[in-house]
Structures are given as structure tokens and as C-alpha cells.
N, C-alpha and C. Protein backbone atom coordinates (compact mmCIF):
# COMPACT_ATOMS: atom_id res chain seq x y z
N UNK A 1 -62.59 27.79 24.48
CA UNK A 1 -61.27 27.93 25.06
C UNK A 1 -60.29 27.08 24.28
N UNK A 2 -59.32 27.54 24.02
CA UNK A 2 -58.36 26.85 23.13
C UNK A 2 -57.39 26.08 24.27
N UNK A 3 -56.88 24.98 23.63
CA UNK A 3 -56.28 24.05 24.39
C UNK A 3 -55.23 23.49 23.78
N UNK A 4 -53.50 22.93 24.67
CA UNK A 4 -52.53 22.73 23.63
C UNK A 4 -51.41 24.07 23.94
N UNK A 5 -50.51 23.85 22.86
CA UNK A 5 -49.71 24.68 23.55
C UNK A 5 -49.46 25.81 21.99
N UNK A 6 -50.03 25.30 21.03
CA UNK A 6 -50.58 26.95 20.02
C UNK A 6 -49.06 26.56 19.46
N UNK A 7 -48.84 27.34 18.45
CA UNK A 7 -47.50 27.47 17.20
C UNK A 7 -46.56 27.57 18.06
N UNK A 8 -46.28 28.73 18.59
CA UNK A 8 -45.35 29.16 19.56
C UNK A 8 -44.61 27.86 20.63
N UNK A 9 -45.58 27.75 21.10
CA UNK A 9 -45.48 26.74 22.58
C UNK A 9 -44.48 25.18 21.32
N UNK A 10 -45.08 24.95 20.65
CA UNK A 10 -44.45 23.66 19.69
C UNK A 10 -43.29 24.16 19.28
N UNK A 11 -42.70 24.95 18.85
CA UNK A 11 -41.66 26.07 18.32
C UNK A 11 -40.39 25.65 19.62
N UNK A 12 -41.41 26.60 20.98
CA UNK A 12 -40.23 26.31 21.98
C UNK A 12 -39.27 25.57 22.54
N UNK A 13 -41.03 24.38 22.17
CA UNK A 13 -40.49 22.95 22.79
C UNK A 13 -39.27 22.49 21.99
N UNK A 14 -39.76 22.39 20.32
CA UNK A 14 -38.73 22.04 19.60
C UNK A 14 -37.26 22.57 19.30
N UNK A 15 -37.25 23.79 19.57
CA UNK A 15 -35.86 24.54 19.96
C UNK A 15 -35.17 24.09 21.04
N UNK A 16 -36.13 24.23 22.29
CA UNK A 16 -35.17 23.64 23.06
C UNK A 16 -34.66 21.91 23.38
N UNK A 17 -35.33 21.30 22.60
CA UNK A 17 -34.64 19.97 22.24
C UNK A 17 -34.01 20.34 21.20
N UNK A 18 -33.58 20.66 20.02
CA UNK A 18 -32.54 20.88 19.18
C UNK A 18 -31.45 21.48 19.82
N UNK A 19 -31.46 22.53 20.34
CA UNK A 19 -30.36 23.56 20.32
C UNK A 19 -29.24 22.85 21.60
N UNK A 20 -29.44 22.14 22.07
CA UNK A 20 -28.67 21.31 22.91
C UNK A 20 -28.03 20.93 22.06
N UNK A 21 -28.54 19.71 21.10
CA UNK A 21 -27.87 18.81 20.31
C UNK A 21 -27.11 19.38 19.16
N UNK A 22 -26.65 20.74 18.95
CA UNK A 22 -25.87 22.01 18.21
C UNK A 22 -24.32 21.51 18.95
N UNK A 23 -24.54 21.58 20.00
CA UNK A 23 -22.96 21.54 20.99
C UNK A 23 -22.70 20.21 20.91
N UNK A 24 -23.02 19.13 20.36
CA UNK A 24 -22.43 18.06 20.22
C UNK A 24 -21.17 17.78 19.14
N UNK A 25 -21.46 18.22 18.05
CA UNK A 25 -20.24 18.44 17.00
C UNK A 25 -20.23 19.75 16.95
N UNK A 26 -18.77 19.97 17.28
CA UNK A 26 -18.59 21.31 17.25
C UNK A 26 -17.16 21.40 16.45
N UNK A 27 -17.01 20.60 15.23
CA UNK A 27 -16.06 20.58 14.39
C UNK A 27 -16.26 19.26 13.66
N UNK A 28 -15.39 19.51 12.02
CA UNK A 28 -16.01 18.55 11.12
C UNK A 28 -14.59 17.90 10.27
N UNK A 29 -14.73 17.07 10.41
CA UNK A 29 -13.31 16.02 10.00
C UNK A 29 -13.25 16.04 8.49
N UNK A 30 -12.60 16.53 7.79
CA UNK A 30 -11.96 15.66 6.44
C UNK A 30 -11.00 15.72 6.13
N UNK A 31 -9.83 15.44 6.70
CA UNK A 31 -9.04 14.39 5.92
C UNK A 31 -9.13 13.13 6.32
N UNK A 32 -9.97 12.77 5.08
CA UNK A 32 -10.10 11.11 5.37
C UNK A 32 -9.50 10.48 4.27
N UNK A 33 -8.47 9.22 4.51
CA UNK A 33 -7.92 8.71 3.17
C UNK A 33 -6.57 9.15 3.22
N UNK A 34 -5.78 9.35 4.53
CA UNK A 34 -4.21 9.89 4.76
C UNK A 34 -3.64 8.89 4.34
N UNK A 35 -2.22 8.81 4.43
CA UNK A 35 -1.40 8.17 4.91
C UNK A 35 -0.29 8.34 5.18
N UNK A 36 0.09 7.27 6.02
CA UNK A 36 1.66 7.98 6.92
C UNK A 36 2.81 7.38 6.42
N UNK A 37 3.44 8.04 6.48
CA UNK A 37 5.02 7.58 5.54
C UNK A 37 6.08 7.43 6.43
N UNK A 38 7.29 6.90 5.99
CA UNK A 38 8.42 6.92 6.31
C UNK A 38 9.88 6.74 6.00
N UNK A 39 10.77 7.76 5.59
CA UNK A 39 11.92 7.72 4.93
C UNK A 39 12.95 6.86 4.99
N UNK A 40 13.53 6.48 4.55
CA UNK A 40 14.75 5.51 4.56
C UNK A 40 15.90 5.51 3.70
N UNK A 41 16.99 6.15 4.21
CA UNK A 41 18.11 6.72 3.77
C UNK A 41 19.13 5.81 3.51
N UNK A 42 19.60 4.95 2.56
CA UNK A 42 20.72 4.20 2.57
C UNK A 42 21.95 4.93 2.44
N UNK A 43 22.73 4.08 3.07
CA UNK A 43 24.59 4.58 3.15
C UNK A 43 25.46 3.24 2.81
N UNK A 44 26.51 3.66 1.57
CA UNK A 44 27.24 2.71 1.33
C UNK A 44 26.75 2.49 -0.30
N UNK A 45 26.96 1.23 -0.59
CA UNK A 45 26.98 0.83 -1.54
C UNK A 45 25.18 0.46 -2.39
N UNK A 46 24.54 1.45 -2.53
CA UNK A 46 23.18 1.16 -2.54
C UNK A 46 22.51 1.29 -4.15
N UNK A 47 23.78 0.98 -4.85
CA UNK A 47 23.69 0.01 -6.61
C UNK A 47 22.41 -1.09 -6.37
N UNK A 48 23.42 -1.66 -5.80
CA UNK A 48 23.36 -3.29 -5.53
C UNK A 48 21.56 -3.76 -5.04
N UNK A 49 20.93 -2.20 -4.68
CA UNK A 49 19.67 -2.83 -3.55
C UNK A 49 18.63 -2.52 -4.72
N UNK A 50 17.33 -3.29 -4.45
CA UNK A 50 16.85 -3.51 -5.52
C UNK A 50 15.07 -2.98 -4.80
N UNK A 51 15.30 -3.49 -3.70
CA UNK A 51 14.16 -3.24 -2.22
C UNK A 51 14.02 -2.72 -1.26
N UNK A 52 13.81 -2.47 -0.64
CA UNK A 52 13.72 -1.85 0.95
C UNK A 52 12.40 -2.01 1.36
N UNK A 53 12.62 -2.93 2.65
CA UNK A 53 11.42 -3.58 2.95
C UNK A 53 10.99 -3.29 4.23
N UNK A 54 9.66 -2.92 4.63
CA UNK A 54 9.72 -2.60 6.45
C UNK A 54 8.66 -3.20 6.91
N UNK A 55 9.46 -4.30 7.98
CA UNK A 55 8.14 -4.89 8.63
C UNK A 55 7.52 -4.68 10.05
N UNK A 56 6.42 -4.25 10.09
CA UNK A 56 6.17 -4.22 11.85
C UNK A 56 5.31 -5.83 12.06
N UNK A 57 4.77 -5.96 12.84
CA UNK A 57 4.07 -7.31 13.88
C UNK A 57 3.20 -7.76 12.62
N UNK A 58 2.80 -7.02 12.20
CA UNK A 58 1.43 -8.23 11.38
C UNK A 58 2.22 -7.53 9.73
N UNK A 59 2.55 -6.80 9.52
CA UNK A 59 2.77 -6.41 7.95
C UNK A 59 3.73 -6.03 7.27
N UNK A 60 4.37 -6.75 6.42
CA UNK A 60 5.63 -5.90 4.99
C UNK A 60 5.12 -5.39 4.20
N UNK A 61 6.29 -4.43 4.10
CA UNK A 61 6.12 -3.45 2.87
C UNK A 61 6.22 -4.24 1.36
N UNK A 62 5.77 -3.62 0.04
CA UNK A 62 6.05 -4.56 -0.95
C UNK A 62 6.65 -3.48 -2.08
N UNK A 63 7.10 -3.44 -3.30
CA UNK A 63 7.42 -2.44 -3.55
C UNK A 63 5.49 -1.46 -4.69
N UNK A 64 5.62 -0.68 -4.50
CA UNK A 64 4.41 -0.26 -4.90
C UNK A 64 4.59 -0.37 -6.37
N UNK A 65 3.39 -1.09 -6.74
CA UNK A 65 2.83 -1.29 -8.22
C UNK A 65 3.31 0.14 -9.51
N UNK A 66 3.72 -0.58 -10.54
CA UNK A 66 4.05 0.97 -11.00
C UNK A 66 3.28 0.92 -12.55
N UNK A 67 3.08 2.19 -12.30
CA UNK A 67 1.88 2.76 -13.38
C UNK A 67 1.85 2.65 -14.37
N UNK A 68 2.08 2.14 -15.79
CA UNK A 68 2.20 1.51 -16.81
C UNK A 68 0.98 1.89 -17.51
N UNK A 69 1.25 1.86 -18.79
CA UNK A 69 0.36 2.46 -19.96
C UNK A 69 -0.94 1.88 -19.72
N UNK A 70 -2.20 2.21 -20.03
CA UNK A 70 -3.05 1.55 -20.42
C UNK A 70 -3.41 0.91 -21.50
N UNK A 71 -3.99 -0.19 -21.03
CA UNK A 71 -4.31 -1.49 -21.84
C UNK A 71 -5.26 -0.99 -22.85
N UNK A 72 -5.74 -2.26 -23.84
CA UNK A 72 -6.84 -2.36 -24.38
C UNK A 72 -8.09 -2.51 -23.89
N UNK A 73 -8.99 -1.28 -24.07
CA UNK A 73 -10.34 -1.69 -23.17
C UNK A 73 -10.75 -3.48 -23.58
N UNK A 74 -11.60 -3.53 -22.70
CA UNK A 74 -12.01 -4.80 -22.83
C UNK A 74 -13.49 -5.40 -21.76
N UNK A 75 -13.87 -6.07 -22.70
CA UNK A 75 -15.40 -6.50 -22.04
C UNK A 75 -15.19 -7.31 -21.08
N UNK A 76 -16.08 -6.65 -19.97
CA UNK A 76 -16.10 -8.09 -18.68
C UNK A 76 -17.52 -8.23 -18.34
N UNK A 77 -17.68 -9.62 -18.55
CA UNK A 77 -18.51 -10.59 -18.86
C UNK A 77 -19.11 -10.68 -16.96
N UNK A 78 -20.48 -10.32 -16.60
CA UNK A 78 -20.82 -10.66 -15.27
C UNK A 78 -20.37 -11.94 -14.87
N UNK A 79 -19.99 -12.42 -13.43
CA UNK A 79 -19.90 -13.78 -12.69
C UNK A 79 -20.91 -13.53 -11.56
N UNK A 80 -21.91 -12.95 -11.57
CA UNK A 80 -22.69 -13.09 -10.15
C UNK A 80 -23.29 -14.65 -10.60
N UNK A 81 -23.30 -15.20 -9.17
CA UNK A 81 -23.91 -16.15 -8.55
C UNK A 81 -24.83 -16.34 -7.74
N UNK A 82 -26.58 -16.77 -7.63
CA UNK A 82 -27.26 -16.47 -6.67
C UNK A 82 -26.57 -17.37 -5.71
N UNK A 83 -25.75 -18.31 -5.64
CA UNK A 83 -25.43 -19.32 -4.86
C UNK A 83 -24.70 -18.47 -3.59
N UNK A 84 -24.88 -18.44 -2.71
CA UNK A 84 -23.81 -18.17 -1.11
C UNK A 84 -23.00 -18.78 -1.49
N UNK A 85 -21.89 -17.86 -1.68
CA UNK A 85 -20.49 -18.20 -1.46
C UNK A 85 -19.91 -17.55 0.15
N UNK A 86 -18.87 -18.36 0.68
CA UNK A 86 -18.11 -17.61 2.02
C UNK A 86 -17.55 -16.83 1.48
N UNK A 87 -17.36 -16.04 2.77
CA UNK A 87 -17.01 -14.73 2.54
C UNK A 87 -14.76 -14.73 2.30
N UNK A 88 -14.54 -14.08 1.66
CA UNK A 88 -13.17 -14.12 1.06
C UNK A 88 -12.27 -13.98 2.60
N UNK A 89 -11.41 -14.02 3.12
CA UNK A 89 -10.40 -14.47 4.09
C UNK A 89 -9.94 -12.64 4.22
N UNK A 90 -9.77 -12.22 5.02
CA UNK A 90 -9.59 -10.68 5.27
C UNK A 90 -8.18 -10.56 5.69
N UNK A 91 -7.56 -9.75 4.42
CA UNK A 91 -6.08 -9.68 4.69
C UNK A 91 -5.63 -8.28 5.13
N UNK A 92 -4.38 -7.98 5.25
CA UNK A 92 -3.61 -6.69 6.25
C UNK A 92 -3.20 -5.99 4.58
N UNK A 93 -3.92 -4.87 4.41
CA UNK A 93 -3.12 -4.02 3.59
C UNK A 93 -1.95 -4.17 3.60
N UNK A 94 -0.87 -3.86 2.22
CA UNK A 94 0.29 -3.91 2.32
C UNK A 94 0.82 -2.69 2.12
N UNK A 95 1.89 -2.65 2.57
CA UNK A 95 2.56 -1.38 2.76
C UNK A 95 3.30 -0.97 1.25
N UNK A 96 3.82 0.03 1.30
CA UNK A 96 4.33 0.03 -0.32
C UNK A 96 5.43 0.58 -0.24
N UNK A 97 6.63 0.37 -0.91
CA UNK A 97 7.93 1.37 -0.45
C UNK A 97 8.32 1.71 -2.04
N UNK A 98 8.81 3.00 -2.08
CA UNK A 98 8.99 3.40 -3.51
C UNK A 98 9.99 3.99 -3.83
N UNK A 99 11.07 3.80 -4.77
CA UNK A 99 12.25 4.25 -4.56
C UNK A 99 12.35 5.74 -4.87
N UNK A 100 12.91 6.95 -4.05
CA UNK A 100 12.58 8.42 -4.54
C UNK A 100 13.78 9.11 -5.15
N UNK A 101 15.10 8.24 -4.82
CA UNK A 101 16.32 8.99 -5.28
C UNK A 101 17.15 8.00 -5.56
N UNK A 102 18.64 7.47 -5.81
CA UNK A 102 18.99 6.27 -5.52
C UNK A 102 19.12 6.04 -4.42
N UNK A 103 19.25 6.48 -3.25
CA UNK A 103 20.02 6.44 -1.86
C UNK A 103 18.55 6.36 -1.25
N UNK A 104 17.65 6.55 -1.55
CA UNK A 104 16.47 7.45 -0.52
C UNK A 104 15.06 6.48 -1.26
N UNK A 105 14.17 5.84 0.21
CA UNK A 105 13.45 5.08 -0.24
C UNK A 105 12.24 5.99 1.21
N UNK A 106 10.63 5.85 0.10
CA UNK A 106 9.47 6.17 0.68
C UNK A 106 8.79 4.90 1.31
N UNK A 107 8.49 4.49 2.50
CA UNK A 107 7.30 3.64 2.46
C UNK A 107 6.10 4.07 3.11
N UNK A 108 4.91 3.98 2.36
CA UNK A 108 3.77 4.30 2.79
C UNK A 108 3.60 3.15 4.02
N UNK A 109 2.75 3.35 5.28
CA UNK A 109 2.45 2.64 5.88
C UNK A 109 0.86 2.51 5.92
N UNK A 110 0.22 3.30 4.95
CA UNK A 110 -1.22 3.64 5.26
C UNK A 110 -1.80 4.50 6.15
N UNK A 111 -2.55 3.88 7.16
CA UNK A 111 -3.15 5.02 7.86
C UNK A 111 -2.62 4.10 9.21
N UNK A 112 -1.62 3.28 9.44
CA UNK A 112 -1.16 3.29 10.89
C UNK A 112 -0.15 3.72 11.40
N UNK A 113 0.45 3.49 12.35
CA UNK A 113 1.24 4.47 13.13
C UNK A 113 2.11 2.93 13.70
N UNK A 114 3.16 2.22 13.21
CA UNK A 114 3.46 0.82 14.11
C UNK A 114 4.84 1.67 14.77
N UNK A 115 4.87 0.94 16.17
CA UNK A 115 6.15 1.70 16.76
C UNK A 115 7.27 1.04 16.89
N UNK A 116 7.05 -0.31 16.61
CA UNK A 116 9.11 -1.22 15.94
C UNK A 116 8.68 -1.46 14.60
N UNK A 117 9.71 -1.60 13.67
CA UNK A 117 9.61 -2.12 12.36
C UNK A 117 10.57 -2.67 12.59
N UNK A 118 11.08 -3.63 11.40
CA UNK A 118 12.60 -4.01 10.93
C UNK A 118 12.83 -3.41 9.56
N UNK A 119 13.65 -2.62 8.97
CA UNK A 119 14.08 -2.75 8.02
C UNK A 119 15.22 -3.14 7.53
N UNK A 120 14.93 -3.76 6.06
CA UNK A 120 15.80 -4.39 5.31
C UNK A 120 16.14 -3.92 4.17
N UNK A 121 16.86 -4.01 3.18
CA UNK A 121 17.68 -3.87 2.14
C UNK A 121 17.95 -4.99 1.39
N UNK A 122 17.01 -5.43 0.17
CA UNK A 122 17.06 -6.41 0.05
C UNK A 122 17.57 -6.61 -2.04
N UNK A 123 18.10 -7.14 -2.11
CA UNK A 123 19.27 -7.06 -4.12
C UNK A 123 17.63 -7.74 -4.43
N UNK A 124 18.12 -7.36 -6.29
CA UNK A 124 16.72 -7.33 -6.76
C UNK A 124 16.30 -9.14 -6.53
N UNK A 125 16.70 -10.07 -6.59
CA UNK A 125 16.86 -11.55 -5.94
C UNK A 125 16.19 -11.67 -4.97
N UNK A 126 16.14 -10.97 -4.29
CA UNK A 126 15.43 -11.34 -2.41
C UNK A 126 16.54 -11.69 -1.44
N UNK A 127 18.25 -11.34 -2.02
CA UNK A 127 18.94 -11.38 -0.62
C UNK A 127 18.87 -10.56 0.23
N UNK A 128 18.84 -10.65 1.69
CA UNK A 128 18.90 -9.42 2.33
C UNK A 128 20.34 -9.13 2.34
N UNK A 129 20.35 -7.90 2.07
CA UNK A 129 21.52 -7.17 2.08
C UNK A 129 22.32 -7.05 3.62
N UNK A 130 21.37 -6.25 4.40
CA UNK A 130 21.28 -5.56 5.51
C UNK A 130 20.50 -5.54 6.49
N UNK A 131 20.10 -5.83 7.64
CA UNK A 131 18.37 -5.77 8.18
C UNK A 131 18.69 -4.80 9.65
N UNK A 132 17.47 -4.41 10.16
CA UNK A 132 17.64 -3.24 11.45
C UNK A 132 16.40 -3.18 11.78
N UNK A 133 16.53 -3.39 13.33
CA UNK A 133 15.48 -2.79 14.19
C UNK A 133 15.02 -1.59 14.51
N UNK A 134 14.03 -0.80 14.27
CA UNK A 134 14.01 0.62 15.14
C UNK A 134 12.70 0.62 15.75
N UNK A 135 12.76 1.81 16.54
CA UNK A 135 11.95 2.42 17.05
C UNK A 135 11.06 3.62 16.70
N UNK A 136 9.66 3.86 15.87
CA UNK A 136 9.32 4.78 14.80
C UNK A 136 8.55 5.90 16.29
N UNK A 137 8.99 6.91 15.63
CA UNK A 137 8.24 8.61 16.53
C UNK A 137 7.60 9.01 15.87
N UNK A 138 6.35 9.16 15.77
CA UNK A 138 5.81 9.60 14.93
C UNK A 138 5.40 11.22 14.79
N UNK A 139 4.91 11.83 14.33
CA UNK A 139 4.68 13.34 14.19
C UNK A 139 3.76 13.80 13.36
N UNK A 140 2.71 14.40 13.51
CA UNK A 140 1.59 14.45 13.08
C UNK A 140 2.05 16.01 11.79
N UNK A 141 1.73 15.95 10.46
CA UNK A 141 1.79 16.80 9.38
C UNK A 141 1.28 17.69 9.03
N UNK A 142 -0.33 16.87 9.59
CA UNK A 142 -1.36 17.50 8.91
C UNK A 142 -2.55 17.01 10.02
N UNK A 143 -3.75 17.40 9.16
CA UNK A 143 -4.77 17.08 10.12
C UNK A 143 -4.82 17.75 11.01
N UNK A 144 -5.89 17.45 12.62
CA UNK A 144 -5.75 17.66 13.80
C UNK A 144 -5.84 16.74 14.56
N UNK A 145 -5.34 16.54 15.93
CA UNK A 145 -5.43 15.70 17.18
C UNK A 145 -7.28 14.80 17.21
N UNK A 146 -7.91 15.72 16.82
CA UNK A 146 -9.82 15.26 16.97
C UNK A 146 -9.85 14.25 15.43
N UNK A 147 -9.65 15.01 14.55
CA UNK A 147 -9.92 14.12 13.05
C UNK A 147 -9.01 12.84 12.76
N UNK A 148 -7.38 13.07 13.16
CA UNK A 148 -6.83 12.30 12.50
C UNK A 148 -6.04 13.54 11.11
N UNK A 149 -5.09 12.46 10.44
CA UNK A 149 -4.75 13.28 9.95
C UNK A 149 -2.91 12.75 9.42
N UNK A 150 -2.47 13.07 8.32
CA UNK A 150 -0.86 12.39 8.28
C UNK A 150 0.07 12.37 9.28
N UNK A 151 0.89 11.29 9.32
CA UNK A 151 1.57 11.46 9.98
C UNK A 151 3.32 11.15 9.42
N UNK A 152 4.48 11.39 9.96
CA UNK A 152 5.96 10.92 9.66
C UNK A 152 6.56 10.93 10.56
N UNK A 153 7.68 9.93 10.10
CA UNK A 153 8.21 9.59 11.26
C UNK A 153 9.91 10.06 11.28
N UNK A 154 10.79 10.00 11.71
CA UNK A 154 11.75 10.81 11.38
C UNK A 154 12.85 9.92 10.30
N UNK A 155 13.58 10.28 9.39
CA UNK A 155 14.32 9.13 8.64
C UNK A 155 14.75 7.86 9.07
N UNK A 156 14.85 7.16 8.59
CA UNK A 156 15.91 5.81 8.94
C UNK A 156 16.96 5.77 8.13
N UNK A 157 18.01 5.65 8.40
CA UNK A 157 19.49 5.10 8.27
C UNK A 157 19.95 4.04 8.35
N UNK A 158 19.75 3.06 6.82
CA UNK A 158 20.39 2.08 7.16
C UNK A 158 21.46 1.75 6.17
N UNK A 159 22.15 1.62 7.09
CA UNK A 159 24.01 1.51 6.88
C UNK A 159 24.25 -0.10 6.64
N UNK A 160 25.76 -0.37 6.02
CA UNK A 160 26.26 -1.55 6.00
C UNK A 160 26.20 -1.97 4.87
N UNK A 161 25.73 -1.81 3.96
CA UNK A 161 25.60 -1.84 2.58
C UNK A 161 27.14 -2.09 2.04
């Protein structure tokens, strides 16, 4: 007499523990690596500005690094250490603002969403020109509501220049 539950019977069992766990993801995320932006429109005299800077609670914008020829390759020499070193001090990404027109400035915020900033207007020196509080709305671009996904926020206007 055979005993056990035979090919079949192992088959069933194992289907019906899988096929449950089918309805658990039922959609698949990639856009990963967004980021959310936000416009900033100067009015007036906007020669003179050299920056545009936006800060929310923990972070400023800086102006984003600009792309410049490449160097001479060059050898780098290992520094590993078996010695424990502490671990490096964990800082807040910085934001990047980039100038797109004369009047009209981009800042990336990364992948957050902050809902006061201040922005400023600042001569190539570091005076502030101008500074302003707002309130950011954000609006989703891209992506979906489940993944995530870009977001913008509606222009800023800053005047007084």
C-alpha cells in the first residue's frame, strides 16, 4: 500500500501555498532615483543676482557643480586601513539650484517634498538681495501614488530686486 500524498498531492499542497502569495505584489515600482524641482522666477533687476538659494528646516540649496572638461587620467594609490576607523558624520544632501534663463532659476530638491522654504536672491558676494517665505504645493509629474515618483511645485516669484 502506498503511503504519503504521491506527486500530485505535493503539487497541490505547494500551489496552494504559493498562489496566495501572487496577490501580494500586484504592481512593480521603477522610478527610482526622481527628483523634485522647483521654479523660481525673478522680477526686477536680476543682472545683479548671482544665486538663488532655497532653504527649508534642515537644508540649502547650493548652486549645482558645473560640468567642466575632463581632467588628466590619473592613478589612485589604495588607502584601506585594517584599523577601525568611526564611521564619517551623516550629512543632509544638498539641494542644487541652476540658473535656466536669466530671470528663471531650477532648484532640485531631490527626492523630498519640504512645505515652507525661504527663498533668497543672493549677488555673486553672498549679499542677500531679497529673501521670502512660502508655502510649496506640490504635484505629482510622474510616477504613481504606490511607487513614488517626481514631483513640482508651482513657480515662485520673487520680486524686489
Amino acid at each position: 500500500m502506498k503511503s504519503g500524498w504521491g506527486i500530485l498531492g505535493t503539487l497541490a499542497a505547494a500551489a496552494a501555498g504559493v498562489i496566495p502569495l501572487t496577490g501580494c505584489m500586484t504592481y512593480s515600482c521603477s522610478a527610482i532615483g526622481y527628483s523634485n524641482t522647483v521654479t523660481v522666477a525673478l522680477e526686477g533687476n536680476f543682472a545683479v543676482v548671482g544665486e538663488v538659494r532655497l532653504c527649508d528646516e534642515t537644508t540649502c540649496s547650493r548652486l549645482a557643480p558645473e560640468m567642466g572638461a575632463p581632467g588628466p587620467a590619473r592613478t589612485i594609490e589604495p588607502t584601506f586601513s585594517p584599523e577601525a576607523e568611526p564611521p564619517a558624520p551623516v550629512t543632509s544632501a544638498p539641494y542644487f539650484a541652476t540658473k535656466t534663463d536669466n530671470a528663471v532659476w531650477e532648484v532640485n530638491v531631490d527626492m523630498r517634498t519640504p512645505r515652507n522654504a525661504t527663498v533668497s536672491a543672493l549677488t555673486a558676494d553672498g549679499t542677500v538681495l531679497v529673501s521670502q517665505n512660502v508655502e510649496l504645493t506640490w504635484t505629482r509629474v510622474g510616477g504613481s501614488e504606490q511607487c513614488g515618483g517626481p514631483m513640482s511645485a508651482p513657480p515662485i516669484e520673487l520680486r524686489g530686486l
